[in-house]
C-alpha atoms as a PDB file:
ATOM      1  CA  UNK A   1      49.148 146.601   7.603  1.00  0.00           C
ATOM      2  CA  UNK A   2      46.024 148.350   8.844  1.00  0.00           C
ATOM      3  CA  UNK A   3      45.193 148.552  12.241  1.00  0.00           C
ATOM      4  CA  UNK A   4      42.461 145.624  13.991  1.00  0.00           C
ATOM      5  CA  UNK A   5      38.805 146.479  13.248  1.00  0.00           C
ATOM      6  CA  UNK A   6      36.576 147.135  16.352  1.00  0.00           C
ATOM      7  CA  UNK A   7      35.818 143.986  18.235  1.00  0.00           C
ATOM      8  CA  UNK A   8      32.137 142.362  16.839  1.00  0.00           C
ATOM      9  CA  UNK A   9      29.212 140.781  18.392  1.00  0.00           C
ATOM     10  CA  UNK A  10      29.761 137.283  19.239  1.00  0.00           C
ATOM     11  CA  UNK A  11      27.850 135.448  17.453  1.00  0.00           C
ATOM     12  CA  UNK A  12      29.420 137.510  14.253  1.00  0.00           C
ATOM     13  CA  UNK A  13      32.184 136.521  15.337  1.00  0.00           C
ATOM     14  CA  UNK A  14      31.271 133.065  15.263  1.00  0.00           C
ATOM     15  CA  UNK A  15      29.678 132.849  12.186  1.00  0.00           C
ATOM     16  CA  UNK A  16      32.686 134.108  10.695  1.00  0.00           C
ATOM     17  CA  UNK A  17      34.606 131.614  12.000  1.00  0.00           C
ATOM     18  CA  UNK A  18      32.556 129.071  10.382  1.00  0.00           C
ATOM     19  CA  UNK A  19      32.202 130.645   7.178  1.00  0.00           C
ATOM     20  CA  UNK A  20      36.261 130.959   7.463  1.00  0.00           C
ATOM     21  CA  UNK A  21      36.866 126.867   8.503  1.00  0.00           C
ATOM     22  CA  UNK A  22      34.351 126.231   5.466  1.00  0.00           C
ATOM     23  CA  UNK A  23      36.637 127.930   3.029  1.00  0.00           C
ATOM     24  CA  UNK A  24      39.633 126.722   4.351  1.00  0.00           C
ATOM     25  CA  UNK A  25      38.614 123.496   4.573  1.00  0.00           C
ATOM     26  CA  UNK A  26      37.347 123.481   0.733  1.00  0.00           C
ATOM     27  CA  UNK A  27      40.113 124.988  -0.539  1.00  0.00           C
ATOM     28  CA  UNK A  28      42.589 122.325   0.566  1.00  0.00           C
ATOM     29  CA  UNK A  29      39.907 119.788  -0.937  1.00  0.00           C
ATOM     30  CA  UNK A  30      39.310 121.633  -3.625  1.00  0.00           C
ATOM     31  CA  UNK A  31      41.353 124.812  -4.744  1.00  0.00           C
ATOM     32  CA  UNK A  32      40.184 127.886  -4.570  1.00  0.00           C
ATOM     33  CA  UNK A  33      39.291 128.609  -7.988  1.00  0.00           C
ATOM     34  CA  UNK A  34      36.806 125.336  -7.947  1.00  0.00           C
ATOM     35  CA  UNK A  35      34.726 126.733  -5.154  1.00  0.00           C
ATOM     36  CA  UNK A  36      31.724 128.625  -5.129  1.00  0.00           C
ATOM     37  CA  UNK A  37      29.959 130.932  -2.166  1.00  0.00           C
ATOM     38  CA  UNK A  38      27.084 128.060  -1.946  1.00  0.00           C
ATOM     39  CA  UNK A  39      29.586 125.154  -1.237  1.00  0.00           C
ATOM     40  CA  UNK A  40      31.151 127.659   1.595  1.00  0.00           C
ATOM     41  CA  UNK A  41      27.619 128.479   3.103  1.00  0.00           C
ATOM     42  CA  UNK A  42      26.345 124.515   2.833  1.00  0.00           C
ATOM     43  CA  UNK A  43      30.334 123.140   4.597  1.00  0.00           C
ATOM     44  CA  UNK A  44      29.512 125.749   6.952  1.00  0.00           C
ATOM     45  CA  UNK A  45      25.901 124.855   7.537  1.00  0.00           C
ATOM     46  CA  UNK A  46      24.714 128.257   6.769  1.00  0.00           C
ATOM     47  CA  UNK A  47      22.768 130.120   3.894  1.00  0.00           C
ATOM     48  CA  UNK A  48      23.741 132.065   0.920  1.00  0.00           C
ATOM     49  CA  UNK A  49      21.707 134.916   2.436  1.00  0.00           C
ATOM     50  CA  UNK A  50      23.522 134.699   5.721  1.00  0.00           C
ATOM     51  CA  UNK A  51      27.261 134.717   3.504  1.00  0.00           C
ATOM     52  CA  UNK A  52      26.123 138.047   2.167  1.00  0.00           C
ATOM     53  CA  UNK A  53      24.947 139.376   5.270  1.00  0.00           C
ATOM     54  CA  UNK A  54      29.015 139.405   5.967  1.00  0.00           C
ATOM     55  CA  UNK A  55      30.987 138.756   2.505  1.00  0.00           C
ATOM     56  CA  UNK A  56      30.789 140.108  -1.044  1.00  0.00           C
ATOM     57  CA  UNK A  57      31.803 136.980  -2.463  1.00  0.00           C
ATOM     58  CA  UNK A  58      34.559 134.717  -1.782  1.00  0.00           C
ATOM     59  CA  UNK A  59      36.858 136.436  -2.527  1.00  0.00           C
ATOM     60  CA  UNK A  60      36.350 139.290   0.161  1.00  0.00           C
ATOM     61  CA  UNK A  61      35.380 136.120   2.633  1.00  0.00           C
ATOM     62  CA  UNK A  62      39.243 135.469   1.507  1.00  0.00           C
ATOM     63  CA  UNK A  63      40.750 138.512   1.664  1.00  0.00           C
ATOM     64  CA  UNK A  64      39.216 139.338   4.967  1.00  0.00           C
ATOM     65  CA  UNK A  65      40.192 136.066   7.003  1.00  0.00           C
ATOM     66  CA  UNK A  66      44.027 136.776   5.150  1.00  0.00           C
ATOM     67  CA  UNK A  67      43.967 140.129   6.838  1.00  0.00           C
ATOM     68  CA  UNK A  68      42.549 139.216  10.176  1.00  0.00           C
ATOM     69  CA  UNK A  69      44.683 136.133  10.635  1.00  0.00           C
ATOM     70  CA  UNK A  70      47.970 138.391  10.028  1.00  0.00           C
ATOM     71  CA  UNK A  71      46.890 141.199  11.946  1.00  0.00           C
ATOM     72  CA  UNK A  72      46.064 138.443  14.691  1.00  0.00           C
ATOM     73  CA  UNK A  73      50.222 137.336  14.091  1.00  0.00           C
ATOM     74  CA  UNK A  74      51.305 140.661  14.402  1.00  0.00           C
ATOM     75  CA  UNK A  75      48.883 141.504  17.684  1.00  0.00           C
ATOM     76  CA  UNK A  76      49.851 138.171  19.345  1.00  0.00           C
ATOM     77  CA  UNK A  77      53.808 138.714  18.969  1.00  0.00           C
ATOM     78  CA  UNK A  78      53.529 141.715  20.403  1.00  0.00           C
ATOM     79  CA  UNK A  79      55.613 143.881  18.469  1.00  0.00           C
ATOM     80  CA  UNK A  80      56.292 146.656  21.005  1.00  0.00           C
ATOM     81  CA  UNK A  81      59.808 146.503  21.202  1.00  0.00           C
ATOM     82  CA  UNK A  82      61.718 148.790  23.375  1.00  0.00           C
ATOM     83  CA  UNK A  83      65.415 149.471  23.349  1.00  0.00           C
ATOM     84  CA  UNK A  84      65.999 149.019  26.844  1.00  0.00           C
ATOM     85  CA  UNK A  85      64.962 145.782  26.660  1.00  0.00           C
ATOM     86  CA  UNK A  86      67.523 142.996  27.305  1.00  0.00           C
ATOM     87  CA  UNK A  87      67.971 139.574  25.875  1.00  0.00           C
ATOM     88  CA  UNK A  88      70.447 137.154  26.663  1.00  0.00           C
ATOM     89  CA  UNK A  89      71.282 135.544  23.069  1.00  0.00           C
ATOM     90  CA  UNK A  90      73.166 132.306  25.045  1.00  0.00           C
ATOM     91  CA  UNK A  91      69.974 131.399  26.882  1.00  0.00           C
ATOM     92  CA  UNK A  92      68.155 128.019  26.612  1.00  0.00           C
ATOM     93  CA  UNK A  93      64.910 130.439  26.782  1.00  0.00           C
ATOM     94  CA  UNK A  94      63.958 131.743  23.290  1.00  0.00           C
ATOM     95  CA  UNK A  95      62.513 135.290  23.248  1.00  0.00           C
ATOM     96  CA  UNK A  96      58.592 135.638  24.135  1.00  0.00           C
ATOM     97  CA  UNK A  97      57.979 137.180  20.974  1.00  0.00           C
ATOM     98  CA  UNK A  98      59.445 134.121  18.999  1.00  0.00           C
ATOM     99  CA  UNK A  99      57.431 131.659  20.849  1.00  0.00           C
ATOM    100  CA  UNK A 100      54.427 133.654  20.423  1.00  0.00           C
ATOM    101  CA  UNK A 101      55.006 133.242  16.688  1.00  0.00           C
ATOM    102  CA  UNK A 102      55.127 129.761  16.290  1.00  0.00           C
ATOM    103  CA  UNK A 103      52.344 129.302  18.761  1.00  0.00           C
ATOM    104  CA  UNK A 104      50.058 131.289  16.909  1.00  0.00           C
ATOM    105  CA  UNK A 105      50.670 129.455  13.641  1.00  0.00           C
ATOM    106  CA  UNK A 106      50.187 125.807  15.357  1.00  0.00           C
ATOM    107  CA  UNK A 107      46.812 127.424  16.660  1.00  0.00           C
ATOM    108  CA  UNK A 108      45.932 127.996  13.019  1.00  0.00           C
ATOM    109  CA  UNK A 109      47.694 125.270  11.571  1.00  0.00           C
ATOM    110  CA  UNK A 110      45.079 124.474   8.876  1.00  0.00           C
ATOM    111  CA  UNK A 111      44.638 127.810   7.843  1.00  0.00           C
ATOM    112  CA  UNK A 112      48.566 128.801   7.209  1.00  0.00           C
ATOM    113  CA  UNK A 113      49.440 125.247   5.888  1.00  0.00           C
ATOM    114  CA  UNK A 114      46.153 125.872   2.972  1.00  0.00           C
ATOM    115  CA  UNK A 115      47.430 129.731   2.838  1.00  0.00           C
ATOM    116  CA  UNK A 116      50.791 129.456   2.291  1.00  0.00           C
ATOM    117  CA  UNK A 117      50.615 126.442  -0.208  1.00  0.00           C
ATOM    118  CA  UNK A 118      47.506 127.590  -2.284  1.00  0.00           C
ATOM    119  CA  UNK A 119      49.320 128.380  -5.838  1.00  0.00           C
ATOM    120  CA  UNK A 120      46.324 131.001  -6.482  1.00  0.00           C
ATOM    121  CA  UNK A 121      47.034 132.987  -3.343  1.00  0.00           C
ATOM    122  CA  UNK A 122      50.705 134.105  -3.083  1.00  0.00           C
ATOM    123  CA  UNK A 123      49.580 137.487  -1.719  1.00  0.00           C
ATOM    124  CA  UNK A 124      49.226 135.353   1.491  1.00  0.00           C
ATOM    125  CA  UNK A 125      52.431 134.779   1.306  1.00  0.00           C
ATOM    126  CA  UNK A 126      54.060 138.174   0.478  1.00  0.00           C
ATOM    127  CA  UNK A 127      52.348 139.098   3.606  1.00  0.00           C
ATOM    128  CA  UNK A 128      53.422 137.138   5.566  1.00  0.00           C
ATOM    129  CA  UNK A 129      57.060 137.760   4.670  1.00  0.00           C
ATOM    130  CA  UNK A 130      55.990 141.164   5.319  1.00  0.00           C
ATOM    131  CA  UNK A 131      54.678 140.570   8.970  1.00  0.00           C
ATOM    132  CA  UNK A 132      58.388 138.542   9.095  1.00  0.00           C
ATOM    133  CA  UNK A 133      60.406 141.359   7.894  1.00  0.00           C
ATOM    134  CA  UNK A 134      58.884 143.927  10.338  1.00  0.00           C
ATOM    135  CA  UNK A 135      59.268 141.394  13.030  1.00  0.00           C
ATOM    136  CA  UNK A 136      62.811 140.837  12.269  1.00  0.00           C
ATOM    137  CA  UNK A 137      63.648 144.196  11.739  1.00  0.00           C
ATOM    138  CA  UNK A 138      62.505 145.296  14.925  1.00  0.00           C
ATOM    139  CA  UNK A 139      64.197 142.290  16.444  1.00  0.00           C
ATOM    140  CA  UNK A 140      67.459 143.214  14.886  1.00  0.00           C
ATOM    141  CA  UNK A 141      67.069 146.629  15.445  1.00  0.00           C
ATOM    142  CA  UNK A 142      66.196 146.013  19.451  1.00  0.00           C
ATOM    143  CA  UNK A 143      69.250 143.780  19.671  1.00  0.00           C
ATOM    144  CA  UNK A 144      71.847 146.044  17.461  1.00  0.00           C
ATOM    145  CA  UNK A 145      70.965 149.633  16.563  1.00  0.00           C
ATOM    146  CA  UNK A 146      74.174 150.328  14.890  1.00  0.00           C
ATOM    147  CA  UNK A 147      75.024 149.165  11.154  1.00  0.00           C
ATOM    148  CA  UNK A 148      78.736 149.510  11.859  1.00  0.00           C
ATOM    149  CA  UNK A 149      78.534 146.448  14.287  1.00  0.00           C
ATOM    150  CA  UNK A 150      76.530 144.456  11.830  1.00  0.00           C
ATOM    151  CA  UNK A 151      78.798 142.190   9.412  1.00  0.00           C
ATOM    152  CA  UNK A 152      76.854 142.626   6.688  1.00  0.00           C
ATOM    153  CA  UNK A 153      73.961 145.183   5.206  1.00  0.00           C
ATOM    154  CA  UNK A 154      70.608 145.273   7.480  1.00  0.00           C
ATOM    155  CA  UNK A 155      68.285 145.104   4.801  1.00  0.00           C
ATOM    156  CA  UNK A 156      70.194 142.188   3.581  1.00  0.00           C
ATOM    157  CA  UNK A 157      70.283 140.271   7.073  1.00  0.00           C
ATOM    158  CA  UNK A 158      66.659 140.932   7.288  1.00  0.00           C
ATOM    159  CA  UNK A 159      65.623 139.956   4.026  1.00  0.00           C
ATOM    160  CA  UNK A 160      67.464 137.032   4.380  1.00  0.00           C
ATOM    161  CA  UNK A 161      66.224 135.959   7.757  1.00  0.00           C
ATOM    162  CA  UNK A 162      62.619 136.955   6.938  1.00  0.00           C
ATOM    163  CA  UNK A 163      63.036 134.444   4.182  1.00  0.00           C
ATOM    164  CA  UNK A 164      64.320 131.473   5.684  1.00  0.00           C
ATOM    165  CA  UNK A 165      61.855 131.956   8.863  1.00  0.00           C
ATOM    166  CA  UNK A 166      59.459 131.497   6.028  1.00  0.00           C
ATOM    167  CA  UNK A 167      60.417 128.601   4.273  1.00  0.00           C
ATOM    168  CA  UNK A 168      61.354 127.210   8.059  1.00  0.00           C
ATOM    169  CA  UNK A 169      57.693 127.505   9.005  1.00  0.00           C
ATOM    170  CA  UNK A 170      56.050 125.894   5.749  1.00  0.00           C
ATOM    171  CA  UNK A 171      58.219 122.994   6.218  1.00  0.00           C
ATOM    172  CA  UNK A 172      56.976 122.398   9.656  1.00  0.00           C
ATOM    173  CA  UNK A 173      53.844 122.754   8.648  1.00  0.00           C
ATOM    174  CA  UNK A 174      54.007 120.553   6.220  1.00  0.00           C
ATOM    175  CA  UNK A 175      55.453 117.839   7.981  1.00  0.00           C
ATOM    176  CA  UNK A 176      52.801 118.116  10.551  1.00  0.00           C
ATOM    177  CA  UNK A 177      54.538 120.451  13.241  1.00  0.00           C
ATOM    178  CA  UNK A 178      56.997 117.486  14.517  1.00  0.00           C
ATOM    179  CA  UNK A 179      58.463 119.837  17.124  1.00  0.00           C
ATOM    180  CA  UNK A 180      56.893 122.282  19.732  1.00  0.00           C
ATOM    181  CA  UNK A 181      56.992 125.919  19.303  1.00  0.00           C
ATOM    182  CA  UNK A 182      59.224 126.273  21.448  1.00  0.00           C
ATOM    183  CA  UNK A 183      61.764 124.234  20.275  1.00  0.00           C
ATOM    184  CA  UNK A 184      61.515 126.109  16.939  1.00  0.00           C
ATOM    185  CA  UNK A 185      61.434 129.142  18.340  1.00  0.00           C
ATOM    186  CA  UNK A 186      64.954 128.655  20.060  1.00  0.00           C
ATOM    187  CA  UNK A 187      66.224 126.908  17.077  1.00  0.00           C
ATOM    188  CA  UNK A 188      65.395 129.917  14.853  1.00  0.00           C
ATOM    189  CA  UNK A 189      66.777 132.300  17.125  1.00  0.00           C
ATOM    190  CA  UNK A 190      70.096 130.253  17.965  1.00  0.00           C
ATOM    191  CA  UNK A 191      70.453 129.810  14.314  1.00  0.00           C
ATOM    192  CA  UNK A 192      69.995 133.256  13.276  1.00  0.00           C
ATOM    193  CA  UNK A 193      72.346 134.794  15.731  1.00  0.00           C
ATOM    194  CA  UNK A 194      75.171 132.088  16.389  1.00  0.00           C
ATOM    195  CA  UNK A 195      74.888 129.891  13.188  1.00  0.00           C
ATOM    196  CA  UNK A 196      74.356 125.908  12.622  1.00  0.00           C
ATOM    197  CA  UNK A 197      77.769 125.243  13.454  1.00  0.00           C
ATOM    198  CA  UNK A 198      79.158 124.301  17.121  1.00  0.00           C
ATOM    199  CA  UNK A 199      82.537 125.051  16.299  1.00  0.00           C
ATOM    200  CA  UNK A 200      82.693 127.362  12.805  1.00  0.00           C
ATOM    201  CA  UNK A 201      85.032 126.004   9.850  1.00  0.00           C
ATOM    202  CA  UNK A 202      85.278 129.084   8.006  1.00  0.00           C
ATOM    203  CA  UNK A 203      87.084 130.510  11.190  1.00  0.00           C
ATOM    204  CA  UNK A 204      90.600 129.712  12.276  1.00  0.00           C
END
């Protein structure tokens, strides 16, 4: 993913924001493809002329806000891990970097819910299962660097987990974020490294 443009002025900043909550907005009215840049500019109480003063059309206005609201994921979790950190997987505390995942996407609920169900974007959602992998990977990497300890492949495990954090977040989305993020946060991590089960039936 490329690296965060320069910070703008703020009131370009602002008026992207509203051009942004416009299109999300219409699109989960709407769809997408039923859209047009004057219904963005008029839900966002702005001119056409001012639109192209920022966007192409709508779909740069689209491919933009999916970049910036990724890169904002990725910036926000902090993905600097270092190896010397140390993480205690039995604690009621779920790692920072978990937390600061879920709380991003209930800051941006609308937008991720509209994203990531939108049947005309699913490059939204390969990228965000890219942002997953990468954070997972690191994660995984940070926690166990050596394959021989793993029980299965790595790029299996993180494939898998990248997936199901997915599908995990879209659901809670979807049903309206009925727990904090940090109650899916530790979930998702207690899950992913001691299982669902309290005592395992598979092992005698």
């Amino acid at each position: 993913m490329s690296k965060k443009p320069p910070k703008l002025d703020p009131r370009v900043m602002r008026t992207r924001q509203m051009l942004r909550d416009a299109l999300v907005e219409l699109i989960h009215e709407q769809g997408y493809e039923k859209i047009t840049v004057q219904d963005i500019a008029k839900r966002a109480t702005l001119n056409r002329a001012t639109f192209y003063l920022h966007y192409r059309d709508k779909l740069d206005l689209l491919e933009q806000s999916s970049q910036e609201i990724l890169l904002d994921l990725v910036e926000s979790m902090n993905l600097s891990y270092s190896r010397e950190e140390t993480f205690d997987i039995h604690s009621e505390q779920p790692h920072d970097n978990f937390v600061y995942l879920f709380e991003h996407i209930s800051q941006n609920a609308k937008l991720y819910k509209v994203f990531l169900s939108e049947k005309n974007m699913p490059h939204f959602t390969s990228r965000m299962q890219e942002v997953l992998l990468d954070f997972i990977s690191k994660g995984m990497y940070n926690m166990q660097p050596d394959d021989q300890r793993l029980t299965i492949p790595r790029e299996i495990a993180e494939r898998y987990f990248a997936a199901a954090f997915l599908g995990v977040i879209v659901w809670w989305l979807e049903k309206e974020m009925p727990y904090t993020s940090k109650y899916m946060a530790t979930q998702l991590l207690r899950v992913a490294i001691l299982g669902p089960y309290a005592d395992n039936p598979f092992i005698k």
